[in-house]
C-alpha atoms as a PDB file:
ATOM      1  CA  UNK A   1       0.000   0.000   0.000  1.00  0.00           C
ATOM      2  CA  UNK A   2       1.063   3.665  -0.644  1.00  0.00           C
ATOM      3  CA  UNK A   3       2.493   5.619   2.135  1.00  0.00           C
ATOM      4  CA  UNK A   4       1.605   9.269   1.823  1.00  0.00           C
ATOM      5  CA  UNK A   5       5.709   9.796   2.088  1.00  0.00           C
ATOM      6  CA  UNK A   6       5.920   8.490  -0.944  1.00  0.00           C
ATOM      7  CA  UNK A   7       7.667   4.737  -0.213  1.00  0.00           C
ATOM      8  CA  UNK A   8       5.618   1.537   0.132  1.00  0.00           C
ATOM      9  CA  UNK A   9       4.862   0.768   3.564  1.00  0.00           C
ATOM     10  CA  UNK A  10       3.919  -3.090   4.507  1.00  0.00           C
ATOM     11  CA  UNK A  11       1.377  -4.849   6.611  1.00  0.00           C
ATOM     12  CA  UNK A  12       4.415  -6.929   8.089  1.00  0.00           C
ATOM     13  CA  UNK A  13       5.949  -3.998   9.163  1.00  0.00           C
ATOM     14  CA  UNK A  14       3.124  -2.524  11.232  1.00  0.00           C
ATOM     15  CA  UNK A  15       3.256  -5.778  12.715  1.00  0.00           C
ATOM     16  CA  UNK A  16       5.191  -4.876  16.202  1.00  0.00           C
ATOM     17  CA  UNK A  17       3.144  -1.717  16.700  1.00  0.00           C
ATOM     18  CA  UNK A  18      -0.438  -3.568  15.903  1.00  0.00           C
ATOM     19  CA  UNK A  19       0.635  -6.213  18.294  1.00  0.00           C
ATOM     20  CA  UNK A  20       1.650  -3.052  21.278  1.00  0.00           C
ATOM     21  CA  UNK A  21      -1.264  -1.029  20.523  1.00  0.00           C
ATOM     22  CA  UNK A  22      -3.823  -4.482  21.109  1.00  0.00           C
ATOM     23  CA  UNK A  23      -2.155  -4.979  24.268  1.00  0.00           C
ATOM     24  CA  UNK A  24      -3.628  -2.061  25.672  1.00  0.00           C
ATOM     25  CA  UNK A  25      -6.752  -3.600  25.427  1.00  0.00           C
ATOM     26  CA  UNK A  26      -6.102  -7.402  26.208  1.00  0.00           C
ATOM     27  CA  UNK A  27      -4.120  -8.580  29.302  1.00  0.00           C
ATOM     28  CA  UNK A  28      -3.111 -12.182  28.189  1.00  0.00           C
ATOM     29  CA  UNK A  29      -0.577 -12.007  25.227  1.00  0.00           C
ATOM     30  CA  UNK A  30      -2.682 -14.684  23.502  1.00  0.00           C
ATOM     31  CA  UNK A  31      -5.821 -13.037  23.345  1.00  0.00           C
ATOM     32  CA  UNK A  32      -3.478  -9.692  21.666  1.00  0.00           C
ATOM     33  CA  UNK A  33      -2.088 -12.100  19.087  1.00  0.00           C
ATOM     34  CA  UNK A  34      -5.653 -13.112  18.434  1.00  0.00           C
ATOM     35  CA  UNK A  35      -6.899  -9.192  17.656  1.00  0.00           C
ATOM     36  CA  UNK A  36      -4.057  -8.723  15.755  1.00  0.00           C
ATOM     37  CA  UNK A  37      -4.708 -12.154  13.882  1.00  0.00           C
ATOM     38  CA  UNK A  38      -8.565 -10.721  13.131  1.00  0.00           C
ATOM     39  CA  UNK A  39      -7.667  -7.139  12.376  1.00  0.00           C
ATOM     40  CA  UNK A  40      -4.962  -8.170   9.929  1.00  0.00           C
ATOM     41  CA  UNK A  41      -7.366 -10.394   7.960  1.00  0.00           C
ATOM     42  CA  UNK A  42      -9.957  -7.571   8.553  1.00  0.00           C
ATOM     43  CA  UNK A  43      -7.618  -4.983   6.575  1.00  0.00           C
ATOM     44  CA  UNK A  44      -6.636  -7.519   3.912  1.00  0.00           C
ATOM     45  CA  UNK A  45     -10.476  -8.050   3.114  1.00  0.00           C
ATOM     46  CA  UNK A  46     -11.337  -4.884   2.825  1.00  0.00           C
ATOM     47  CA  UNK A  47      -8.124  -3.727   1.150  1.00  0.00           C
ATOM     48  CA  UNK A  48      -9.968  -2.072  -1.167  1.00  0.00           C
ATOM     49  CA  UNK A  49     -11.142   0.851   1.100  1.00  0.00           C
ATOM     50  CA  UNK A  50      -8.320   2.101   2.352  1.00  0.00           C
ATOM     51  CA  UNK A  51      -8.053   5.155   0.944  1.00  0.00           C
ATOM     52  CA  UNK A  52      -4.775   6.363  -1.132  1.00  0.00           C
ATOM     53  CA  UNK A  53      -3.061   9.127   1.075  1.00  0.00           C
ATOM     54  CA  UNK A  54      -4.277   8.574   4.096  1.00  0.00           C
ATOM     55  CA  UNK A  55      -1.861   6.766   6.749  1.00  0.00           C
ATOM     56  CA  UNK A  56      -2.324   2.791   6.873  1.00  0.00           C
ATOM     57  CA  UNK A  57      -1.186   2.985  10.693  1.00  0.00           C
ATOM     58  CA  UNK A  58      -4.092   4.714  11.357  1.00  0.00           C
ATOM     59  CA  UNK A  59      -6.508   2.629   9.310  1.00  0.00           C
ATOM     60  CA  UNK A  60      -5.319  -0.268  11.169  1.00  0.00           C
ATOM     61  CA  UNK A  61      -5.100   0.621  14.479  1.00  0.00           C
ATOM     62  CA  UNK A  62      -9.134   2.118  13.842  1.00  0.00           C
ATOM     63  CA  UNK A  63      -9.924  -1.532  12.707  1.00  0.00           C
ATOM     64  CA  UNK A  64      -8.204  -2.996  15.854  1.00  0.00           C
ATOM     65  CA  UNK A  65      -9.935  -0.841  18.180  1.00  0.00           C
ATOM     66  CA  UNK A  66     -13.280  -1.497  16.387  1.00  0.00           C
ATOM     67  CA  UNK A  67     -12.951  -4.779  16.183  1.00  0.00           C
ATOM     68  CA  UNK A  68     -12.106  -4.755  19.744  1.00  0.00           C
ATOM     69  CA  UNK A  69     -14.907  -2.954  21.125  1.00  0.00           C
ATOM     70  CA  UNK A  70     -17.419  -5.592  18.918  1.00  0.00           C
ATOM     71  CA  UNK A  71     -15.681  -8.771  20.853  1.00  0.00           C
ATOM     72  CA  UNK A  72     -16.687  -6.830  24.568  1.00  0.00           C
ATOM     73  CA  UNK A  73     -20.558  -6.601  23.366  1.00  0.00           C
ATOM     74  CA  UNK A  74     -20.277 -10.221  22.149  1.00  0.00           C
ATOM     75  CA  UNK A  75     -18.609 -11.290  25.235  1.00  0.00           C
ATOM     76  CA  UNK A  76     -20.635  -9.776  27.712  1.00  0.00           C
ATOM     77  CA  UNK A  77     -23.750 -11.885  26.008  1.00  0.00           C
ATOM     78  CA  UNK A  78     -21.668 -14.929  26.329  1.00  0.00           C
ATOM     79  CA  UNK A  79     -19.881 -14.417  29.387  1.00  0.00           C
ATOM     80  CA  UNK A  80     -18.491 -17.734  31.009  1.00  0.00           C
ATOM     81  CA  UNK A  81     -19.520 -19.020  34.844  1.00  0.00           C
ATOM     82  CA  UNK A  82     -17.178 -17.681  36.957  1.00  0.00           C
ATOM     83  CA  UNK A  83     -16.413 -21.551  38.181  1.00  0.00           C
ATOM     84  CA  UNK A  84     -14.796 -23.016  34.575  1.00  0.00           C
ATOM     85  CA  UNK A  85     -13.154 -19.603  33.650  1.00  0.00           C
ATOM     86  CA  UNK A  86      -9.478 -20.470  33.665  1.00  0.00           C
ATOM     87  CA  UNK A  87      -8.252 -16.865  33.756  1.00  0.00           C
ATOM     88  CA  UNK A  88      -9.603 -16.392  37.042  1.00  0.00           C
ATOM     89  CA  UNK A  89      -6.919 -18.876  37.902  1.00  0.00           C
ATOM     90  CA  UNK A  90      -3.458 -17.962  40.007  1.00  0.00           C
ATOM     91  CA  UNK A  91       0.204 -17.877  38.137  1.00  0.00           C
ATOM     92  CA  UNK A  92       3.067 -17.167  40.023  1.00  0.00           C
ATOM     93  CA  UNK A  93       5.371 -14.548  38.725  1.00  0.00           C
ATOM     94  CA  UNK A  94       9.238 -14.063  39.001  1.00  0.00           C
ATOM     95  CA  UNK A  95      10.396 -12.440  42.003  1.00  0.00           C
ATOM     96  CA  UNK A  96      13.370  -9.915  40.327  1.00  0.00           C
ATOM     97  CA  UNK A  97      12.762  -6.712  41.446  1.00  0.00           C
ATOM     98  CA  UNK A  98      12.790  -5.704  37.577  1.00  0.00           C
ATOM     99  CA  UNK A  99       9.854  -7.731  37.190  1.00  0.00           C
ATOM    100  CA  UNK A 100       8.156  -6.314  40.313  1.00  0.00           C
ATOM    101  CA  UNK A 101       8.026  -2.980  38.989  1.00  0.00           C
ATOM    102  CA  UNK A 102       7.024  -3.724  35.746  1.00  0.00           C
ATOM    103  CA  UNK A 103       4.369  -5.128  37.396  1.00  0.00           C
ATOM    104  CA  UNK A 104       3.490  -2.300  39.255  1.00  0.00           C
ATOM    105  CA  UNK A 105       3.463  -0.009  36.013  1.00  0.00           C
ATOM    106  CA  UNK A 106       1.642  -2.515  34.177  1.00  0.00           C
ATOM    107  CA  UNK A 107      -1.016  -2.734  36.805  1.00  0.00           C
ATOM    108  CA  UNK A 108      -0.966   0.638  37.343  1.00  0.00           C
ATOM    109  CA  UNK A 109      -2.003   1.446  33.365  1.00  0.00           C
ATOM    110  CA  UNK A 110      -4.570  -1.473  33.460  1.00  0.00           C
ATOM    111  CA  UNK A 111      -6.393   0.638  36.017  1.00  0.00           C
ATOM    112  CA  UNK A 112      -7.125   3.068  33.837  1.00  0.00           C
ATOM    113  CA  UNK A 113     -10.382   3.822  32.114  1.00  0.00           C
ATOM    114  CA  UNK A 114      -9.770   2.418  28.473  1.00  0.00           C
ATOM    115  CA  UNK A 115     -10.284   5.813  26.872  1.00  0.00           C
ATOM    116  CA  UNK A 116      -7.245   7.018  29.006  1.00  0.00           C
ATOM    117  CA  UNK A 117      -5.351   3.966  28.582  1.00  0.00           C
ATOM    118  CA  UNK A 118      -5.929   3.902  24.596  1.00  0.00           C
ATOM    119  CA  UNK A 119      -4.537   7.340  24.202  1.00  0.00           C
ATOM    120  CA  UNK A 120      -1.239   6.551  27.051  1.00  0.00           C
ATOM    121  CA  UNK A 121      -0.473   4.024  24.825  1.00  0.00           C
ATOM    122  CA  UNK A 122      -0.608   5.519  21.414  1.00  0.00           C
ATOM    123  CA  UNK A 123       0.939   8.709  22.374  1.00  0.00           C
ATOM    124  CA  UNK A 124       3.550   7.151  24.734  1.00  0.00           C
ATOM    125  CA  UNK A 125       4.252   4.242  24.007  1.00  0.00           C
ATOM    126  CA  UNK A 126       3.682   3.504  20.320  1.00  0.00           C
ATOM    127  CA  UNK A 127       4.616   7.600  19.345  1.00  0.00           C
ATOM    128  CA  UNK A 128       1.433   8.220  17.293  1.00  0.00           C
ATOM    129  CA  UNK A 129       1.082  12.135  16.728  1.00  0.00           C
ATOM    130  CA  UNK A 130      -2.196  13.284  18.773  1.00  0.00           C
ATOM    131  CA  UNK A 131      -3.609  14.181  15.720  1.00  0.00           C
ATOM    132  CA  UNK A 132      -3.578  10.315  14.420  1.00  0.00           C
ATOM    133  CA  UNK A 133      -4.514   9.594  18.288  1.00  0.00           C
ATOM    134  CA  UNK A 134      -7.634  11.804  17.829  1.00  0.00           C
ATOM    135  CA  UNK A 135      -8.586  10.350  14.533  1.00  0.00           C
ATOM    136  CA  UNK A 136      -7.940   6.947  15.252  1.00  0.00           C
ATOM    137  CA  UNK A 137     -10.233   7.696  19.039  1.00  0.00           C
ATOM    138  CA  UNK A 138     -12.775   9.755  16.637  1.00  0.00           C
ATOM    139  CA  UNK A 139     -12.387  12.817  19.373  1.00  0.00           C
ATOM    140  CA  UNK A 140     -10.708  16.437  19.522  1.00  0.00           C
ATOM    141  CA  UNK A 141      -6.947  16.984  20.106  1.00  0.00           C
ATOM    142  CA  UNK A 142      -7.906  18.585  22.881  1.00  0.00           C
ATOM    143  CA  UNK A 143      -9.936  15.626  24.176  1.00  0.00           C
ATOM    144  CA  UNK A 144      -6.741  13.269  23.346  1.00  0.00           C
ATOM    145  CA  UNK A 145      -4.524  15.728  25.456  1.00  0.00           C
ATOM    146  CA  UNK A 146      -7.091  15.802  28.322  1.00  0.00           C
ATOM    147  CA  UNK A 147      -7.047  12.169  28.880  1.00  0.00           C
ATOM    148  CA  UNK A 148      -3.371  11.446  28.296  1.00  0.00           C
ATOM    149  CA  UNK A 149      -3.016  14.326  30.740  1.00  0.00           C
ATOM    150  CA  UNK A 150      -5.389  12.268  33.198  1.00  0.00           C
ATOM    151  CA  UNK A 151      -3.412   8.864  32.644  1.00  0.00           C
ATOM    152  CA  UNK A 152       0.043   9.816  33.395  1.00  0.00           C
ATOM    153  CA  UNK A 153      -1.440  10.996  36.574  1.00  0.00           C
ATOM    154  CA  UNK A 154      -3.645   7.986  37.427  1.00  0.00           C
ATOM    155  CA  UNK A 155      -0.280   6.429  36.727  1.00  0.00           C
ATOM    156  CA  UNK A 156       1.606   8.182  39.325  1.00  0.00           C
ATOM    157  CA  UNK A 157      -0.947   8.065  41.822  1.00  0.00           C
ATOM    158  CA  UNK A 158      -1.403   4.258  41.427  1.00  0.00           C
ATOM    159  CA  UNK A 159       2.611   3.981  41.820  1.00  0.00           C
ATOM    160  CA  UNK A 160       1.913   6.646  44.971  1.00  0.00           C
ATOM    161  CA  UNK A 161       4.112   9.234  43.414  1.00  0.00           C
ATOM    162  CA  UNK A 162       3.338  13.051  43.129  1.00  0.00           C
ATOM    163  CA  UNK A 163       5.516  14.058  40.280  1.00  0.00           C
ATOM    164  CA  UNK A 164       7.232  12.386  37.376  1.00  0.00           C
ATOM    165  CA  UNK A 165      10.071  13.916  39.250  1.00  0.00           C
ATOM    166  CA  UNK A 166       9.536  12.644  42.201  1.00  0.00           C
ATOM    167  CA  UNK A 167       9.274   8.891  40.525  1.00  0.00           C
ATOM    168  CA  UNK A 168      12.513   9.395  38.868  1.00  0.00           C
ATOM    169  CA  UNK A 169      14.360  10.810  42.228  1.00  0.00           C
ATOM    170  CA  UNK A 170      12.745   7.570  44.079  1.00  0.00           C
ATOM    171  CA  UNK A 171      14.353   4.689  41.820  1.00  0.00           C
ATOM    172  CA  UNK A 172      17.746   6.750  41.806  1.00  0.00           C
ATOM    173  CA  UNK A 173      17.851   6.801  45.239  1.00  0.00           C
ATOM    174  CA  UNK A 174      16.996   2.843  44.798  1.00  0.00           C
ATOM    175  CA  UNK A 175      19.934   2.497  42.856  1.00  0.00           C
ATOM    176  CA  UNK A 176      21.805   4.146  44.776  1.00  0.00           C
ATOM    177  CA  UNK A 177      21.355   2.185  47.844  1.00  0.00           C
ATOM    178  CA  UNK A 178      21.319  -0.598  46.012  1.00  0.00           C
ATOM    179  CA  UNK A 179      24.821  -0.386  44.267  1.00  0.00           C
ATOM    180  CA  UNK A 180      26.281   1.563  48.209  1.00  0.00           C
ATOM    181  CA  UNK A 181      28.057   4.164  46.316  1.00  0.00           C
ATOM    182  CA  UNK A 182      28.463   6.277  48.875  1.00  0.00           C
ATOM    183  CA  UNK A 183      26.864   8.248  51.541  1.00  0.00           C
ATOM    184  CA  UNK A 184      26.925  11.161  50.036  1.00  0.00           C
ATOM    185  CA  UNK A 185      24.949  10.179  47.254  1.00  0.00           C
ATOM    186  CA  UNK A 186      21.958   8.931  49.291  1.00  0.00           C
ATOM    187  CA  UNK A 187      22.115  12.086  51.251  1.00  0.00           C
ATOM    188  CA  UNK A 188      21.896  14.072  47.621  1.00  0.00           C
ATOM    189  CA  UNK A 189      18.934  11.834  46.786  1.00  0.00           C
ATOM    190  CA  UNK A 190      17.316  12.414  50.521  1.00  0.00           C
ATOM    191  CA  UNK A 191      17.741  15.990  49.991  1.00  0.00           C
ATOM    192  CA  UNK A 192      15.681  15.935  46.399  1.00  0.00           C
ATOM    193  CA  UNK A 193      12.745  13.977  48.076  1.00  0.00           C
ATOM    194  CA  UNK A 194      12.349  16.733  50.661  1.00  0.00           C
END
């Protein structure tokens, strides 16, 4: 398909970012895989209304989040006893504190309304331009600014932290500690947090 840069751009190569944006909506990695799956074949069939000039990203990701929305109405008229569903089941996770705060982050974005968590994801993570974000949401810019605004901070106040500052000042000090550089050091890093 035409990109309006004037190159080709392929399906394959939206691939990584289809498969980010659709985890904003589904928690297991299979069930992401899956959306992609459908929204892939989705775009292939109806190749021939994409329009020329217009950015396939876009067209794609407004197909995933479509498509998405369609599976929670047909879910919620199927949903599953709460005895046989298997997600409702415990895993145990790795212990590294790495993993602990991705954890936290992760849980801390799932929290968010999906409006707010659509738009953290686009703009931050996957780098789409608010004015894609907007089209792809069907709202204003300003509406797309609004919530992101609202999801960094339901962010920090699910990770307890006031400022993005104060977040970044808190795992310093961690790593300080953690490698004992030097007293002085976590006396700089107490000093910041006051």
């Amino acid at each position: 398909m035409p990109n309006p840069d004037g190159g080709e751009i392929s399906v394959v190569d939206l691939i990584p970012a289809l498969r980010a944006f659709a985890r904003t909506f589904c928690r297991v990695p299979d069930d992401a895989d899956d959306l992609v799956q459908e929204t892939l074949a989705k775009g292939l069939a109806n190749q021939d209304k994409f329009e020329p000039g217009t950015r396939l990203k876009s067209w794609l990701f407004t197909i995933m989040r479509n498509t998405h929305f369609t599976r929670i109405k047909a879910a919620a008229r199927e949903t599953p006893g709460l005895l046989e569903c298997a997600s409702s089941r415990p895993i145990s996770e790795p212990s590294q504190e790495w993993s602990v705060q991705s954890r936290e982050v992760h849980q801390a974005i799932q929290k968010l309304p999906s409006q707010q968590r659509e738009v953290l994801m686009l703009i931050g993570v996957l780098g789409v331009s608010y004015e894609e974000t907007a089209e792809i949401c069907g709202c204003a810019i300003g509406t797309v600014k609004s919530r992101l605004n609202r999801a960094r901070a339901g962010v920090l106040e699910s990770l307890g932290e006031s400022s993005p500052q104060a977040l970044i000042e808190r795992r310093r000090q961690f790593s300080d500690d953690h490698w004992d550089t030097g007293a002085q050091d976590s006396k700089t890093a107490e000093t910041h947090l006051r």
